[in-house]
Protein backbone atom coordinates (compact mmCIF):
# COMPACT_ATOMS: atom_id res chain seq x y z
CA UNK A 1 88.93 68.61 93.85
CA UNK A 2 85.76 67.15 92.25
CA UNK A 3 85.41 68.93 88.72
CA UNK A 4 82.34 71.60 88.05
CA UNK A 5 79.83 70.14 86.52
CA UNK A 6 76.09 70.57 86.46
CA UNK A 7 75.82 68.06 89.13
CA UNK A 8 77.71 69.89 91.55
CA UNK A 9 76.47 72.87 90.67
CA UNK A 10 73.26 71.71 91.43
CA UNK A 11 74.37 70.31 94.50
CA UNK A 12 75.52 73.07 95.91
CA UNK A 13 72.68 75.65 95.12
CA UNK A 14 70.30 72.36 96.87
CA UNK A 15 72.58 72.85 100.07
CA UNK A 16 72.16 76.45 100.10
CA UNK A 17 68.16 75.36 99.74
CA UNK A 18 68.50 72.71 102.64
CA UNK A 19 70.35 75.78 104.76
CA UNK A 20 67.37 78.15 104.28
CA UNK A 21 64.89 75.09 105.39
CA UNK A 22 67.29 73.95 108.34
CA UNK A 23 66.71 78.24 109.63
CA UNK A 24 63.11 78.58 109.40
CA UNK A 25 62.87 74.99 111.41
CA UNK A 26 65.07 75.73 113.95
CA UNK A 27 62.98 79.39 114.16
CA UNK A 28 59.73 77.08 114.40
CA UNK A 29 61.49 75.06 117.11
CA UNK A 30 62.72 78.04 119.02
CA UNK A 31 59.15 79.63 119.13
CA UNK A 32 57.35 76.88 120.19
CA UNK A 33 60.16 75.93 123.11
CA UNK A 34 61.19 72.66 121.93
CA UNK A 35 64.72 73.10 122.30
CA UNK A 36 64.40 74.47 125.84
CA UNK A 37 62.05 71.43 127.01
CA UNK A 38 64.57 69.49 125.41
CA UNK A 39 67.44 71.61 127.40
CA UNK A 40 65.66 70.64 129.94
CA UNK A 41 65.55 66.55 129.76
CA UNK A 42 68.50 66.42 127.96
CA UNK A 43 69.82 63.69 129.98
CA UNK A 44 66.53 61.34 129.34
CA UNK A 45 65.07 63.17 125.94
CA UNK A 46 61.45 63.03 125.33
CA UNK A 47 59.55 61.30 122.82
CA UNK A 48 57.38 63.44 120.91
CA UNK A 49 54.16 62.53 122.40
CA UNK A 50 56.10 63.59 125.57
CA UNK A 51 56.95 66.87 124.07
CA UNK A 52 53.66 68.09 122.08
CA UNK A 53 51.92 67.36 125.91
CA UNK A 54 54.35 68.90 127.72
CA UNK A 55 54.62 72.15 124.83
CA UNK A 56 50.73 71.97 123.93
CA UNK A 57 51.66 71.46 120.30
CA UNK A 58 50.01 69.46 117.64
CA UNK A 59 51.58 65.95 118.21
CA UNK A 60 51.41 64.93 114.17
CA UNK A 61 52.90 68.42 113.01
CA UNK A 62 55.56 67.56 115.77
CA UNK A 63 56.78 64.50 114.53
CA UNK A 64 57.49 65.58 111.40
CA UNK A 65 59.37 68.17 112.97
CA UNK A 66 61.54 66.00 114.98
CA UNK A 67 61.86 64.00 111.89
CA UNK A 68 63.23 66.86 109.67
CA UNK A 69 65.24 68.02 112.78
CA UNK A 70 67.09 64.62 112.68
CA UNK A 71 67.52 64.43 109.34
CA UNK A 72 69.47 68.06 109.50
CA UNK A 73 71.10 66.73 112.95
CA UNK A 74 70.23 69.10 115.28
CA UNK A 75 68.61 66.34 116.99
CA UNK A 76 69.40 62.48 117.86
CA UNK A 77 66.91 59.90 119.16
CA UNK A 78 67.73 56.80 121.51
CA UNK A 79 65.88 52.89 120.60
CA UNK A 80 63.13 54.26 122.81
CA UNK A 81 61.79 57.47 120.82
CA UNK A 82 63.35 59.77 122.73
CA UNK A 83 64.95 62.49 121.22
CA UNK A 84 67.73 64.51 122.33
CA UNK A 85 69.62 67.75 121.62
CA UNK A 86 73.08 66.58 119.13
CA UNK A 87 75.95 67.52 121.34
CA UNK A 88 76.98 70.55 122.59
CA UNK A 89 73.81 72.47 121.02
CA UNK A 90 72.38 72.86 124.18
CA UNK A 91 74.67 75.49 124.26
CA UNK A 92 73.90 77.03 120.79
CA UNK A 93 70.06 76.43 120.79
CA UNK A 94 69.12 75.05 124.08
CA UNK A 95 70.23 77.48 127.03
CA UNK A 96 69.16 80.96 125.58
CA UNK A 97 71.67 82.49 128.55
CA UNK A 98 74.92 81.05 127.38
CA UNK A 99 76.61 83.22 125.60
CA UNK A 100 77.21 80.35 122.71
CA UNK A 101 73.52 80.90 122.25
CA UNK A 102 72.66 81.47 118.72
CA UNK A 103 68.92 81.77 118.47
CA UNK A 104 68.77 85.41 118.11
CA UNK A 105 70.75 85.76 115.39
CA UNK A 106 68.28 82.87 113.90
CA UNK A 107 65.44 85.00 114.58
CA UNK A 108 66.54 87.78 113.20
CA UNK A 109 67.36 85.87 109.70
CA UNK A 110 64.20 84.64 110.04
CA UNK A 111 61.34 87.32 111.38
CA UNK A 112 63.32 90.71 110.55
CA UNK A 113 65.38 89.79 107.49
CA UNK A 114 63.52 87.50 105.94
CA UNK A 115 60.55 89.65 105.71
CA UNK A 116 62.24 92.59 104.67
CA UNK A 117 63.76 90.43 101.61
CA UNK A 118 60.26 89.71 100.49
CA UNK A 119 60.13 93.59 98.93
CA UNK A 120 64.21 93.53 98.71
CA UNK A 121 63.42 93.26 95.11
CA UNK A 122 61.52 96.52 94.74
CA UNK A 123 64.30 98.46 97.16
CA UNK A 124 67.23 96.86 94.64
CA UNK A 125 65.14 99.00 91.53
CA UNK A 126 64.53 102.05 93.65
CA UNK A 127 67.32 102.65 95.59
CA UNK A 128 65.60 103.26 98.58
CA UNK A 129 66.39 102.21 102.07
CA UNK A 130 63.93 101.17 104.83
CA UNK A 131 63.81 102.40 108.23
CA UNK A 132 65.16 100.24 111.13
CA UNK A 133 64.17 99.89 114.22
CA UNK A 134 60.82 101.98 113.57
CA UNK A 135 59.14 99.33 116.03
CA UNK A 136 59.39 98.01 120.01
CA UNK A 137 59.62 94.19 118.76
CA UNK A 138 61.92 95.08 115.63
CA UNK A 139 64.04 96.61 118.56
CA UNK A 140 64.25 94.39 121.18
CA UNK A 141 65.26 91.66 118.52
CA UNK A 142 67.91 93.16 116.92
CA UNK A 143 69.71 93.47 120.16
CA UNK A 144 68.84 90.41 121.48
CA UNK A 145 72.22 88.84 119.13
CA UNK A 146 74.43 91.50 120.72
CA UNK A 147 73.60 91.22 124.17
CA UNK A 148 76.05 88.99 125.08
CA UNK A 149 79.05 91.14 123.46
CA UNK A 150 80.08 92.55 126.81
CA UNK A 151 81.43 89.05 127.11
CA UNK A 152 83.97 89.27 124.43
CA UNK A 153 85.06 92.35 125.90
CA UNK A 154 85.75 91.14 129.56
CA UNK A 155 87.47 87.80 128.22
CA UNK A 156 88.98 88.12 125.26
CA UNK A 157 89.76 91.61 124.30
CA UNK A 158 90.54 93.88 127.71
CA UNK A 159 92.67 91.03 128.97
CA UNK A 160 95.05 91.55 125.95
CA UNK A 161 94.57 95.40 126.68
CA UNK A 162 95.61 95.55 130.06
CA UNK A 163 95.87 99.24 130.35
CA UNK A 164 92.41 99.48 128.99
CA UNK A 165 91.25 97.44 132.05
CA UNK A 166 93.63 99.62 134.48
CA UNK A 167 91.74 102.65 133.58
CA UNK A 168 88.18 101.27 134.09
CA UNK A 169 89.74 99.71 137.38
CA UNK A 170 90.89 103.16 138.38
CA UNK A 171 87.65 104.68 137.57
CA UNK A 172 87.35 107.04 134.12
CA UNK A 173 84.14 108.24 132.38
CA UNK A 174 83.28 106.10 129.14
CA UNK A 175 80.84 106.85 126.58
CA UNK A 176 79.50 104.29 124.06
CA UNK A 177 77.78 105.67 120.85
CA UNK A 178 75.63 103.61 119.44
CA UNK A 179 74.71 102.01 122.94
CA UNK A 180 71.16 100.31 122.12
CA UNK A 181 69.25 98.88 125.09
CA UNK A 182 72.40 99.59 126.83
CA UNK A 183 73.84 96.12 127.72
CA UNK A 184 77.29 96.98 127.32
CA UNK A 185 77.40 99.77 129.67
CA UNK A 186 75.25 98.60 132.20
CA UNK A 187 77.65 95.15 132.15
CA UNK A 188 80.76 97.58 132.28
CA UNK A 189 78.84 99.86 135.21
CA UNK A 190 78.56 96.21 137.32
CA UNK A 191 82.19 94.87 136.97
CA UNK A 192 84.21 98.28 136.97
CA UNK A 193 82.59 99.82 139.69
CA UNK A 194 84.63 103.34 139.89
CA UNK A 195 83.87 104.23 136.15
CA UNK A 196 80.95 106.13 135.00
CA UNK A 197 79.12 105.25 131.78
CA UNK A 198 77.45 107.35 128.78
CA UNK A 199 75.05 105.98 126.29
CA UNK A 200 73.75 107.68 123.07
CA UNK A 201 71.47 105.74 120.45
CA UNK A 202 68.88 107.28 117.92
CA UNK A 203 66.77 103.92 118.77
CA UNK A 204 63.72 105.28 120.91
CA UNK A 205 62.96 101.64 121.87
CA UNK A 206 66.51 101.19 123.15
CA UNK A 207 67.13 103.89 125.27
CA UNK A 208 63.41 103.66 127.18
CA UNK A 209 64.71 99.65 127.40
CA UNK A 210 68.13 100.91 128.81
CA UNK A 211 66.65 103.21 130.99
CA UNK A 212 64.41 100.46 133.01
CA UNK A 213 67.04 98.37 133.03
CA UNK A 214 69.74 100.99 134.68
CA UNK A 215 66.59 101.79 137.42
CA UNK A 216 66.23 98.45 137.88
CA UNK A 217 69.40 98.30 139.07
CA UNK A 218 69.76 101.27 140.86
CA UNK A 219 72.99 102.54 138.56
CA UNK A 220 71.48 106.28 137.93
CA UNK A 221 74.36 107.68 139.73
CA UNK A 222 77.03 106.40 137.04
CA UNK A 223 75.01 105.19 134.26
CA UNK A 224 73.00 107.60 131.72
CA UNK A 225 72.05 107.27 128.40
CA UNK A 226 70.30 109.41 125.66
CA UNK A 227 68.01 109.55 122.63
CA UNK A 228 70.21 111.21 120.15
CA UNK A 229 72.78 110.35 117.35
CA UNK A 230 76.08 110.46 117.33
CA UNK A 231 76.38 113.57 115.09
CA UNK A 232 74.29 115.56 117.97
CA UNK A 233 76.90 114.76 120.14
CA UNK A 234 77.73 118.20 121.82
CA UNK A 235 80.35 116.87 124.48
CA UNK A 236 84.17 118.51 124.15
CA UNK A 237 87.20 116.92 126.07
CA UNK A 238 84.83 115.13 128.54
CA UNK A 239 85.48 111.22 128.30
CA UNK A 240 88.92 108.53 128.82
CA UNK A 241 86.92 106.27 126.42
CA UNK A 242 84.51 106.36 123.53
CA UNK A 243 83.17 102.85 121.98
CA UNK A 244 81.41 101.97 118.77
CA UNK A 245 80.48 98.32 119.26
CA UNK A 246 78.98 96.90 116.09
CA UNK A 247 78.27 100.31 115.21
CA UNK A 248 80.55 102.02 112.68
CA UNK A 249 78.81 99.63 109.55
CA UNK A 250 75.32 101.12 110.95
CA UNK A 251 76.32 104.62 110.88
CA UNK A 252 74.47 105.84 107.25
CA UNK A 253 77.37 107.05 104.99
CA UNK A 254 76.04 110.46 105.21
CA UNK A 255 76.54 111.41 108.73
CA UNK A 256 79.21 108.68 109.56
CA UNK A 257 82.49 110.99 109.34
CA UNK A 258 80.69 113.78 111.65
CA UNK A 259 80.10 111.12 113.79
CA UNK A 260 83.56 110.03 114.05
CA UNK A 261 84.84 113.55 114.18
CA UNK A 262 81.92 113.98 116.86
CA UNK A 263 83.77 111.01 118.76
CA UNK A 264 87.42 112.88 118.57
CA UNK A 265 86.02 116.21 120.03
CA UNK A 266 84.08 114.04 123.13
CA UNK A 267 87.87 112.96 123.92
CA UNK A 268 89.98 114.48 126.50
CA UNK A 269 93.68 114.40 124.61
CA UNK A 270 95.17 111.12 125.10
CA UNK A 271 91.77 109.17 125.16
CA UNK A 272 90.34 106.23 123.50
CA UNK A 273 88.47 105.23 121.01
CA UNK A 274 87.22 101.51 121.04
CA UNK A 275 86.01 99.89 117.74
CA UNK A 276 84.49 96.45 117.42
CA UNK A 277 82.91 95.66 113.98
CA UNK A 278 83.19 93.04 111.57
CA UNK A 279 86.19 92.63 108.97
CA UNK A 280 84.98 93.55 105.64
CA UNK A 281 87.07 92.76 102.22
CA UNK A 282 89.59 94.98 100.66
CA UNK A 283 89.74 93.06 96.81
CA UNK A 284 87.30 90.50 95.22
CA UNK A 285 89.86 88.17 96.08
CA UNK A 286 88.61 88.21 99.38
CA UNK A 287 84.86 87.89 99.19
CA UNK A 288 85.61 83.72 99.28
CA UNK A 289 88.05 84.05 102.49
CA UNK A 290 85.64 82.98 105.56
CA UNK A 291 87.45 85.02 107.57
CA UNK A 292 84.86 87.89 106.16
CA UNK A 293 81.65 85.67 106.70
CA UNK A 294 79.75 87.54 108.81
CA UNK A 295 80.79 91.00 107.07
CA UNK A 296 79.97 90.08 103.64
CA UNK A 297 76.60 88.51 104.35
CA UNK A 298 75.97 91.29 106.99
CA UNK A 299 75.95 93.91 104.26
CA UNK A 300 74.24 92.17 101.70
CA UNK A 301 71.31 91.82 104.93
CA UNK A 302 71.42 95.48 105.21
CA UNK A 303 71.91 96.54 101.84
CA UNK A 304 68.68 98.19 101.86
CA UNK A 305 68.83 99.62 105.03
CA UNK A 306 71.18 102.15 103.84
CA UNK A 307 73.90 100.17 105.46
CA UNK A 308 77.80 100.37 103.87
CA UNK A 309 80.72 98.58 105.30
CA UNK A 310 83.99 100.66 105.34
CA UNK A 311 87.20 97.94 104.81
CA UNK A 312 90.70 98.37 107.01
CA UNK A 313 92.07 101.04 104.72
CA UNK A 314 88.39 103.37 104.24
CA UNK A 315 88.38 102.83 108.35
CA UNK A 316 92.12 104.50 108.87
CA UNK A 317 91.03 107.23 106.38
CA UNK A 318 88.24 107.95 108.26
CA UNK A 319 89.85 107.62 112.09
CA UNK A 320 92.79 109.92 110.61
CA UNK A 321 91.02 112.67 108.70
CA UNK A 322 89.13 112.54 112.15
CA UNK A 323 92.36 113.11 114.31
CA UNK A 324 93.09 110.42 115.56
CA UNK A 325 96.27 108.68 115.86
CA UNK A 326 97.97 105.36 116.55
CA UNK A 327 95.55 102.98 114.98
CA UNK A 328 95.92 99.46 115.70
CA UNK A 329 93.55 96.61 114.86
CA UNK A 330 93.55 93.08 116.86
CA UNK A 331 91.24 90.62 115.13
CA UNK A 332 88.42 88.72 117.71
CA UNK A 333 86.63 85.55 118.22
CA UNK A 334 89.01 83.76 115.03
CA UNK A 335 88.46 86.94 112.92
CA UNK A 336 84.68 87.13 113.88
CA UNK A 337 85.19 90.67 114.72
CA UNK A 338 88.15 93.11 114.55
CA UNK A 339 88.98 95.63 118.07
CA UNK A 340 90.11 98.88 116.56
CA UNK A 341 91.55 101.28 118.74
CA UNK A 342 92.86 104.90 118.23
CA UNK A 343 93.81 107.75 120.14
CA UNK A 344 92.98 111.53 120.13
């Protein structure tokens, strides 16, 4: 191991530089459609003159922006000029409907995070939170990363839960809190096609979103959601399943244990609460294991949105003071995520 020194310390806060200028140009190129033309002709590549006519972009801006993008490589170029997508990011950047796809969770860095750090300063001396979600756009962003979750569900987490997947075979009534623009339910509505589906968010933008979407498809008969919280839930002994996907961190400290007590009382006895959040440190220790990536950095996003992680021992207490029993934890996607479940 290379000794501290100024040097590396230097080098290292440069690479977290070099990080924050490799996000805002892959933003750039995700805005202006570069990596889908490139998605496109990935088998020939374009030159740039070939892309800025095909995009309408400024051919000189361009080139520099292929430049920088090779230099990071996210992009290669052939003896010709033509320059091509580095392997296997078509899937990450390239094809925005594979579920690899990772420019959401760019843009959101980028356009929703990045502006709100720009007055993080003042929020760190106040101690005041800002709203979320208080706009259509801020919305439909935010969801866009989780839209593909329904995925991890149907491949990697009910086919370990088998009797999870027997029930919404059977047919049961399932209701998510915390539903959004109701992807997962409206997925779960299509491939279990005896089970009817509840959604509840507090997100106006969401639920009018979900509510097209369920028309659309003609799924009003088992598919509903609502404009309310979770601690307005008024439902006793009514659903087989209740899920809080990516949704327990959001749940403001205040009103989070009425919301999981909420969750108990919507249970008929011997139903089933579904949790999938991220892992989030117990000691110090554990702030520099990368198993907690996306929790630690997920908190310090949302600090000021009022947002507090709970780790695996503040989520038992919580589930337990709530009623529920036989907690068990399975962690997701190499410790990406952890699936709680629980039982009333």
């Amino acid at each position: 191991m290379e000794e501290v020194s100024t040097k590396t310390q230097m080098a290292k806060i440069r690479s977290f530089e070099k990080g924050f200028m490799a996000t805002h140009l892959i933003n750039i190129g995700a805005k202006v459609g570069v990596f889908e033309k490139l998605n496109e002709k990935k088998e020939q590549g374009l030159t740039v003159t070939d892309l800025a006519n095909e995009l309408g972009l400024c051919e000189p801006y361009l080139k520099f922006w292929c430049q920088t993008a090779y230099h990071f490589q996210i992009l290669d170029c052939d003896d010709h000029g033509k320059f091509k997508l580095q392997p296997f990011l078509d899937e990450i950047l390239g094809d925005k409907n594979h579920f690899r796809n990772y420019l959401a969770n760019i843009a959101v860095d980028i356009d929703l995070l990045g502006k709100a750090m720009m007055d993080a300063a003042e929020y760190f001396r106040t101690g005041k939170t800002i709203e979320t979600f208080a706009e259509p756009e801020v919305s439909r962003i935010g969801y866009e990363t989780t839209k593909n979750i329904y995925l991890a569900f149907l491949f990697m987490i009910l086919p370990k839960n088998e009797h999870l997947k027997e029930l919404l075979d059977q047919g049961i009534k399932f209701l998510d809190i915390g539903c959004g623009n109701g992807t997962l339910i409206i997925q779960f509505a299509q491939a279990f096609a005896k089970s009817k589906f509840v959604g509840i968010s507090p997100d106006i933008h969401g639920i009018e979103a979900a509510k097209a979407t369920i028309s659309h498809l003609g799924l009003e008969d088992r598919v509903s959601v609502e404009n309310i919280g979770g601690q307005n839930l008024s439902y006793k002994d009514e659903f087989d399943m209740v899920s809080m996907v990516v949704t327990l961190h959001e749940i403001s400290p205040d009103v989070r244990e009425s919301v999981v007590e909420k969750a108990h009382q919507a249970l008929k006895t011997g139903g089933y609460l579904l949790i999938l959040d991220f892992p989030y440190p117990n000691n110090l220790e554990d702030f520099r294991n990368p198993i907690y990536d996306y929790g630690i950095l997920d908190q310090f996003y949302e600090t000021i949105m009022g947002t507090v992680h709970l780790n695996n021992e503040e989520q038992n207490e919580i589930l337990t003071r709530a009623g529920f029993k036989n907690i068990q934890r399975m962690p997701i996607g190499k410790g990406m995520f952890d699936f709680i479940t629980a039982t009333k």
